[in-house]
Protein backbone atom coordinates (compact mmCIF):
# COMPACT_ATOMS: atom_id res chain seq x y z
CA UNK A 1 52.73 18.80 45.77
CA UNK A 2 53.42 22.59 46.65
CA UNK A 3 51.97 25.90 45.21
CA UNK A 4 54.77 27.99 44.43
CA UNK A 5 52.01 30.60 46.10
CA UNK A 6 54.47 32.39 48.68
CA UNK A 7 52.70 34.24 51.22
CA UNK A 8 49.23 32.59 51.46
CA UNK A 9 48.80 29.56 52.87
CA UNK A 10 45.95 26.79 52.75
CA UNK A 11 43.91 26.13 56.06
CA UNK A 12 41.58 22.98 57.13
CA UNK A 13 39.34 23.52 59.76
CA UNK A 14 38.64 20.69 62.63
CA UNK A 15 35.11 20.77 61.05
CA UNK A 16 36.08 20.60 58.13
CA UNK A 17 38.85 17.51 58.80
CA UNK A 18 35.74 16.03 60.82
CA UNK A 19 33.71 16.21 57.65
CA UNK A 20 36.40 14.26 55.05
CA UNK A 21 38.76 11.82 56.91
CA UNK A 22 37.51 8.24 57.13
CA UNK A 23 38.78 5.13 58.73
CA UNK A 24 40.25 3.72 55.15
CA UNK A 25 41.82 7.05 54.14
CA UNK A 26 43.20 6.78 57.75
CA UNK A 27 44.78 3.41 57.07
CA UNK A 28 46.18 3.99 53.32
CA UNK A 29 47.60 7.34 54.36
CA UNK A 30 49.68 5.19 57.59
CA UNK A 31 50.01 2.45 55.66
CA UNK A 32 52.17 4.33 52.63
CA UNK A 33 53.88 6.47 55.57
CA UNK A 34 55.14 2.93 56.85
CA UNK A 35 56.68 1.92 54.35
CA UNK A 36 57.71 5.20 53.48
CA UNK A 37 60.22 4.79 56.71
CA UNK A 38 60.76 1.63 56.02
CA UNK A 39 62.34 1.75 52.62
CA UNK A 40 64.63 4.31 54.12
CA UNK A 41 63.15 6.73 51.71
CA UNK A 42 62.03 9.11 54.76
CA UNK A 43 63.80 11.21 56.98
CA UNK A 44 62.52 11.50 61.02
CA UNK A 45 63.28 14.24 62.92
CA UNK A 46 64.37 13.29 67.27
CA UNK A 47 61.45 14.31 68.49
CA UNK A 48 61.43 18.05 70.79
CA UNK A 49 59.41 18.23 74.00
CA UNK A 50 58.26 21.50 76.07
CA UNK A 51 56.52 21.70 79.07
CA UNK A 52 53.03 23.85 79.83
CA UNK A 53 52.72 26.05 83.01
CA UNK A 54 50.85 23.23 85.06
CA UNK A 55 51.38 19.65 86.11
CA UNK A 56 51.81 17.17 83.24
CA UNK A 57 51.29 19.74 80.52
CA UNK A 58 53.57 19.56 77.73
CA UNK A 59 53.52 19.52 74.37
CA UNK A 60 56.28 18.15 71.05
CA UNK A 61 57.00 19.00 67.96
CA UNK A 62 57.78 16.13 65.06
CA UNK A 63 59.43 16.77 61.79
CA UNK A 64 59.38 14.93 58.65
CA UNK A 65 60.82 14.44 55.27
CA UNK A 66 58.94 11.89 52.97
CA UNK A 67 60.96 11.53 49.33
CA UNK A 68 58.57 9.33 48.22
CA UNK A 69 55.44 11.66 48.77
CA UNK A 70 57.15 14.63 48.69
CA UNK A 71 56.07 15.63 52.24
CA UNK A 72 57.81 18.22 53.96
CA UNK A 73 56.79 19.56 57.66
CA UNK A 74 55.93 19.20 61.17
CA UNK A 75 53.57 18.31 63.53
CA UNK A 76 53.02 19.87 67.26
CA UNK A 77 50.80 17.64 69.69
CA UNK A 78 50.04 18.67 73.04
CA UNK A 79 49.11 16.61 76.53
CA UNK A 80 46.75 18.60 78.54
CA UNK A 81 45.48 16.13 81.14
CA UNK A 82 42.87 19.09 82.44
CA UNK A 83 41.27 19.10 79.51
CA UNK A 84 38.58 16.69 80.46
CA UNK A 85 37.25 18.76 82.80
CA UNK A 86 36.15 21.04 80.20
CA UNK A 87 34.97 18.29 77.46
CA UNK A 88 38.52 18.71 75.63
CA UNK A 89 40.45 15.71 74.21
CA UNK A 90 43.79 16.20 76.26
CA UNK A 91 45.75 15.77 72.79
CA UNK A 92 45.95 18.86 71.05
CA UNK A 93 47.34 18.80 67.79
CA UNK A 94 48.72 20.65 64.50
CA UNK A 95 50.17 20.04 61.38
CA UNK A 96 52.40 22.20 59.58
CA UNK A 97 52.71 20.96 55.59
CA UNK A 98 56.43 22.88 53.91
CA UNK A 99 56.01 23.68 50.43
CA UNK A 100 59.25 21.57 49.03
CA UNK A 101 59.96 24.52 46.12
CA UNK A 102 59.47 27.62 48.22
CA UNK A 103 60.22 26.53 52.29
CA UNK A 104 57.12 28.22 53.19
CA UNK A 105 54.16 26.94 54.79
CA UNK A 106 51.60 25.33 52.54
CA UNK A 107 49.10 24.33 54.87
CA UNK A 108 47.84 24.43 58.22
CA UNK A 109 45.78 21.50 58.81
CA UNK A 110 43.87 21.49 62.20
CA UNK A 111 44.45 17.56 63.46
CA UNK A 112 43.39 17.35 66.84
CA UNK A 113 40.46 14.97 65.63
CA UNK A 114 43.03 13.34 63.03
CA UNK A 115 45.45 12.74 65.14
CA UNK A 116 43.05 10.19 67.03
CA UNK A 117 42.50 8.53 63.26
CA UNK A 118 46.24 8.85 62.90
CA UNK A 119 47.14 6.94 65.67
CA UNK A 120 44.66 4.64 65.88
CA UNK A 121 45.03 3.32 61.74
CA UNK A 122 48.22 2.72 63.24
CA UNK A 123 47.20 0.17 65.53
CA UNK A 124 44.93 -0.72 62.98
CA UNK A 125 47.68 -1.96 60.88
CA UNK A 126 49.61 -4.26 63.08
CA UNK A 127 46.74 -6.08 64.12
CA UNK A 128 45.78 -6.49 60.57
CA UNK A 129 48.85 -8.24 60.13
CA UNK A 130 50.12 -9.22 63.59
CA UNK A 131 46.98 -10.61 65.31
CA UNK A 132 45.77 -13.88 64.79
CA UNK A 133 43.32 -13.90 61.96
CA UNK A 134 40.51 -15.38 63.99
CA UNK A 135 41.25 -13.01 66.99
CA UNK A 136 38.08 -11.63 68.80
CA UNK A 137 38.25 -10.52 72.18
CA UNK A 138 39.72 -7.00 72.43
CA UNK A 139 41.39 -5.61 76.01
CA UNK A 140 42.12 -2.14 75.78
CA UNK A 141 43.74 -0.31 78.49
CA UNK A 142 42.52 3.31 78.85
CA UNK A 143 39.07 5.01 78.30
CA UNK A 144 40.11 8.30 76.68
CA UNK A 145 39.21 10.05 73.93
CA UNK A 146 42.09 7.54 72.09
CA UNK A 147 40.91 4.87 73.42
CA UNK A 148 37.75 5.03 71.31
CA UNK A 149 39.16 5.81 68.31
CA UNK A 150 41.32 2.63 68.91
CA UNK A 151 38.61 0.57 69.39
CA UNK A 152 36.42 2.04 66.56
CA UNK A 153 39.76 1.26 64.06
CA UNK A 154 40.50 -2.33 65.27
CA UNK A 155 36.09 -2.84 64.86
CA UNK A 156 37.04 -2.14 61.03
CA UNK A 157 39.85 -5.56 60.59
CA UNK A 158 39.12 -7.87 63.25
CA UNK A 159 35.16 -9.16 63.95
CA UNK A 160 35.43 -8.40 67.70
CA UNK A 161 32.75 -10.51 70.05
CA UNK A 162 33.77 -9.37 73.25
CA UNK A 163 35.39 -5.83 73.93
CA UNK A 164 37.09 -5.14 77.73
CA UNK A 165 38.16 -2.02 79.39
CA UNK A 166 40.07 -1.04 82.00
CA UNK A 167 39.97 2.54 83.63
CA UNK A 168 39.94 3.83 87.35
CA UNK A 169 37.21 6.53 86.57
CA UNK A 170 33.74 5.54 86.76
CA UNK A 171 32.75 8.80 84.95
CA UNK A 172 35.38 7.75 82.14
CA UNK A 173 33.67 4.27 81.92
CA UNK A 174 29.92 5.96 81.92
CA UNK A 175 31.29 8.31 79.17
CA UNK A 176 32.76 5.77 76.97
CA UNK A 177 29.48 3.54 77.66
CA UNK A 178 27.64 6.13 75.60
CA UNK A 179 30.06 7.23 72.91
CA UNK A 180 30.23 3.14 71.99
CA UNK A 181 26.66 2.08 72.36
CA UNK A 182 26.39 1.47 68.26
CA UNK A 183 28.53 -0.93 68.41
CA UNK A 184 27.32 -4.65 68.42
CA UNK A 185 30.18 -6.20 70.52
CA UNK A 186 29.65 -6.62 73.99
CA UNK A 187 31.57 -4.03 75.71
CA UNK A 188 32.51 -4.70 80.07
CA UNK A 189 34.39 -2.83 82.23
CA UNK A 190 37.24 -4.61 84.32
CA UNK A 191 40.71 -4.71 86.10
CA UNK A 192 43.30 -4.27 84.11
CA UNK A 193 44.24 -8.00 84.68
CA UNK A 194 40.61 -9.29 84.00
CA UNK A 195 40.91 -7.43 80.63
CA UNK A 196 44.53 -8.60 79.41
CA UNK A 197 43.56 -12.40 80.62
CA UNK A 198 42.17 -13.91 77.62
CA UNK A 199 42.26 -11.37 75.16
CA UNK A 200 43.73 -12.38 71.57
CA UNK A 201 44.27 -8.40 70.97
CA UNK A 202 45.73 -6.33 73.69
CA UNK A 203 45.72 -1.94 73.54
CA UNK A 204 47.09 -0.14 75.84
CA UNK A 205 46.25 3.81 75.46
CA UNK A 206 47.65 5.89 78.58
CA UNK A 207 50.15 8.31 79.74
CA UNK A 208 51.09 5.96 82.30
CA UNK A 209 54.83 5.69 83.32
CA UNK A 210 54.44 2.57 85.70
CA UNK A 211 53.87 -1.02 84.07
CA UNK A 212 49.91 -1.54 83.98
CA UNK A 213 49.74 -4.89 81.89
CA UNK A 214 52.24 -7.87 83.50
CA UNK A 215 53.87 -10.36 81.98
CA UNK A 216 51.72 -13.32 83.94
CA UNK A 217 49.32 -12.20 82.51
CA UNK A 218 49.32 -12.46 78.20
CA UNK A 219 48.76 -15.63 77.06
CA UNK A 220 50.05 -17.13 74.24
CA UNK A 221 49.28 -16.20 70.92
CA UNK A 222 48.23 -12.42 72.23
CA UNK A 223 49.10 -9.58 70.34
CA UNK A 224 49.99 -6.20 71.75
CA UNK A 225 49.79 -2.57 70.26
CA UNK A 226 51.19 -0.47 73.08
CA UNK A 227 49.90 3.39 71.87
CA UNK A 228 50.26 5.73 74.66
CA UNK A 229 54.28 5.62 75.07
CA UNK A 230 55.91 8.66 73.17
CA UNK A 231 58.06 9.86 76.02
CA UNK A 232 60.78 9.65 77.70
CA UNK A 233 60.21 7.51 81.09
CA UNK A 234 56.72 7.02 79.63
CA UNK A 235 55.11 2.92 80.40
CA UNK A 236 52.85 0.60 80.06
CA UNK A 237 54.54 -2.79 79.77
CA UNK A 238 56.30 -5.44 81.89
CA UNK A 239 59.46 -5.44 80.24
CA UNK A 240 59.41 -9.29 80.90
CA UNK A 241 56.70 -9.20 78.26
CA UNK A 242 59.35 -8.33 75.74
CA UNK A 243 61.94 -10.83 76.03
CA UNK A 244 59.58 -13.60 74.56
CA UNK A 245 57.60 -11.89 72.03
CA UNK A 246 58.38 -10.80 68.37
CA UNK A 247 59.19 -7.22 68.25
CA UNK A 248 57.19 -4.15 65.82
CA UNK A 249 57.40 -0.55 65.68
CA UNK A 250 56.70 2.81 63.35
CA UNK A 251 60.45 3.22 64.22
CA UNK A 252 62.69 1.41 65.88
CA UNK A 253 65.20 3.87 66.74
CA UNK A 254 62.64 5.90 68.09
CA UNK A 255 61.00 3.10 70.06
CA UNK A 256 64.21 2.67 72.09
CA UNK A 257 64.94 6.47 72.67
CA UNK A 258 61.32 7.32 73.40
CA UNK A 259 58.63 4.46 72.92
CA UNK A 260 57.62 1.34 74.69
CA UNK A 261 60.31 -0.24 74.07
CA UNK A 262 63.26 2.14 75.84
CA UNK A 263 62.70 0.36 79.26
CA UNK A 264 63.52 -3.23 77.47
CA UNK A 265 66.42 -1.56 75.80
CA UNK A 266 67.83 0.38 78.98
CA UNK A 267 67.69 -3.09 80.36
CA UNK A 268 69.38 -4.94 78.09
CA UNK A 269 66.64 -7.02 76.90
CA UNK A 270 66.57 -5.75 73.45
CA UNK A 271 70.55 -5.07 72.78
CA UNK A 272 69.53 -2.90 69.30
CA UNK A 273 66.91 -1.46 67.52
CA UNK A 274 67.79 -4.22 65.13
CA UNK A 275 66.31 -6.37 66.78
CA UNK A 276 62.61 -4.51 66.57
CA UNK A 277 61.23 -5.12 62.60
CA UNK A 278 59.50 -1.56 60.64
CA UNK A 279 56.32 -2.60 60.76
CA UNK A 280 56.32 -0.95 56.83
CA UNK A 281 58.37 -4.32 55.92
CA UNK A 282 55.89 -6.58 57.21
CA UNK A 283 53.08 -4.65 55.36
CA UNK A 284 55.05 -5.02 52.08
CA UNK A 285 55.89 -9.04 52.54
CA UNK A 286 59.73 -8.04 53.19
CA UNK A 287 59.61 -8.88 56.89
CA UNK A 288 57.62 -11.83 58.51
CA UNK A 289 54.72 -10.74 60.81
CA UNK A 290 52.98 -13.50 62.88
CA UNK A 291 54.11 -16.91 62.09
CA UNK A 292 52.05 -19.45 64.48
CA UNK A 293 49.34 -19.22 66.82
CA UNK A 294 50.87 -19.16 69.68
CA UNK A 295 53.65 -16.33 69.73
CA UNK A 296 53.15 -13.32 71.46
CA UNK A 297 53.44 -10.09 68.99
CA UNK A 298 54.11 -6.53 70.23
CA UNK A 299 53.84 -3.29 68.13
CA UNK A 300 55.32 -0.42 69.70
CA UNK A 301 53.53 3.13 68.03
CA UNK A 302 56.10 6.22 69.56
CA UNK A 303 54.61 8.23 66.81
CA UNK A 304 56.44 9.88 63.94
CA UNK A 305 56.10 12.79 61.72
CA UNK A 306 55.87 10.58 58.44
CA UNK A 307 52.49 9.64 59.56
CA UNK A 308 50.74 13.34 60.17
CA UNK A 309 51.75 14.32 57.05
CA UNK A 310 50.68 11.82 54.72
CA UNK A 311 47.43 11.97 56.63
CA UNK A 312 47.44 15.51 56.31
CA UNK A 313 48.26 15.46 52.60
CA UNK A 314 45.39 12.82 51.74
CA UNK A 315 42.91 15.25 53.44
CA UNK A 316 44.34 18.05 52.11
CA UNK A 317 44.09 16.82 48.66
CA UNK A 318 40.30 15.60 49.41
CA UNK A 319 39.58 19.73 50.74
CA UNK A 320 41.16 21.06 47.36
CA UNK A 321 38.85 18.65 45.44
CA UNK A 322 35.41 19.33 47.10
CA UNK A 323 36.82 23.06 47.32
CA UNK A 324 36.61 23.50 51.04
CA UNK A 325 39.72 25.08 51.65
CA UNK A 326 40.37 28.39 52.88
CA UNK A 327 43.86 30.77 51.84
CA UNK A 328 45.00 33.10 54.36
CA UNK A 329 48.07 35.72 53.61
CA UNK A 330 51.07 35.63 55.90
């Protein structure tokens, strides 16, 4: 996988990541990193954070080892809430691919856009294999630049009827209005209870840190993909949603120290990450994933490392091949 060329390195442009990645690459590339993790034959990094200069800015860094791929690196994502003012996605992001035979960099890929078809193949996965087959009525929580991305990836393995959305900002609804309007599902904007209540498929896809979807609410046979935790004191769940419902995650270790899931484990809901399944065994028929119609599933996506670069490998092997890359000395 590396190029023995010390001192140059590979770079792919945003445009030119906006030009190659597609919603299947997306999934395959997740997919494999799953079970990557899940097979024990990756290595995850804990996860450092940084703050910005203003309010709510920070930004992380992730690193990876994948033995099966032979995927070395890191990733740095950023949350800069202001950037909507200016048009901006408020996820920044940045992969760093290692050469395995030299330590050096091998590529720079630019993954701001990825990163939304990173996460969001993710989510694509559990509900492929967690949601009800026949479910059709999406709630998502959030209208951000995620949010649609989401959406767009769940479109692709569930035919959706009905799609609902919650978000405080009328300019976020008006904005999303537009960016979905080629989408034949009809899309309303509600209360965040309207739009869990009688949903099959339930994503939530903010920064929030207080509960925004209650327990009272999910009814049976819902499934959950809760995106937007990846922090510490980061929420979006009623822990009481937890204690009935089968547990997923990209990691469970993670998911306890930094996910979804670390308020249920603080209070001694979930005693272990044991008790969460890799959602990599469910995708290769080690684990069970849904087994009746009427439990409640929730997949808990902290994010890891394993994931950006497999992405970043599958488009970096699609640049080489259509000869779009660009080499830089360093």
């Amino acid at each position: 996988m590396g190029t023995g060329n010390v001192g140059t390195v590979a770079i792919v442009s945003e445009s030119v990541v906006r030009k190659l990645i597609t919603r299947r690459m997306a999934y395959e590339a997740i997919r494999t990193a799953f079970e990557s993790v899940a097979n024990h034959q990756a290595e995850v990094s804990k996860v450092a954070f940084a703050r910005g200069f203003n309010a709510n800015e920070s930004y992380g860094v992730k690193m990876g080892a994948d033995a099966a791929s032979n995927n070395l690196g890191l990733k740095i994502g950023s949350y800069w809430p202001g950037n909507a003012e200016q048009g901006l996605p408020a996820h920044g992001s940045t992969i760093v691919m290692i050469d395995p035979a030299t330590g050096f960099p091998e590529a720079i890929v630019g993954a701001a856009y990825l990163n939304g078809f990173r996460t969001a193949a993710a989510d694509a996965i559990a509900v492929d294999y967690l949601a009800r087959k026949n479910a059709s009525v999406l709630g998502v929580i959030g209208a951000g630049h995620q949010a649609e991305h989401e959406i767009r990836a769940i479109s692709k393995v569930r035919e959706l009827e009905s799609i609902k959305i919650f978000t405080r900002s009328e300019k976020r609804a008006r904005w999303m209005t537009g960016r979905l309007k080629d989408l034949d599902t009809a899309i309303n904007f509600t209360t965040a209870e309207q739009a869990v209540r009688g949903s099959d498929i339930i994503c939530t896809v903010t920064p929030s840190k207080e509960a925004i979807v209650l327990a009272d609410w999910v009814e049976d046979g819902t499934h959950i993909s809760a995106m937007g935790s990846d922090g510490r004191g980061k929420k979006e769940l009623d822990t009481a949603i937890m204690a009935g419902a089968r547990l997923y995650a990209d990691l469970p270790e993670q998911s306890v120290a930094i996910g979804e899931f670390q308020h249920a484990f603080a209070e001694g809901i979930i005693s272990s990450p044991g008790e969460i399944c890799p959602i990599g065994l469910v995708t290769q028929d080690l684990a069970a994933g849904r087994t009746n119609e009427s439990e409640i599933t929730v997949f808990d996506s902290s994010g890891i490392a394993i994931q950006d670069l497999s992405i970043a490998r599958i488009v970096l092997n699609a640049a080489a091949e259509q000869g779009v890359i660009n080499r830089v000395e360093i």
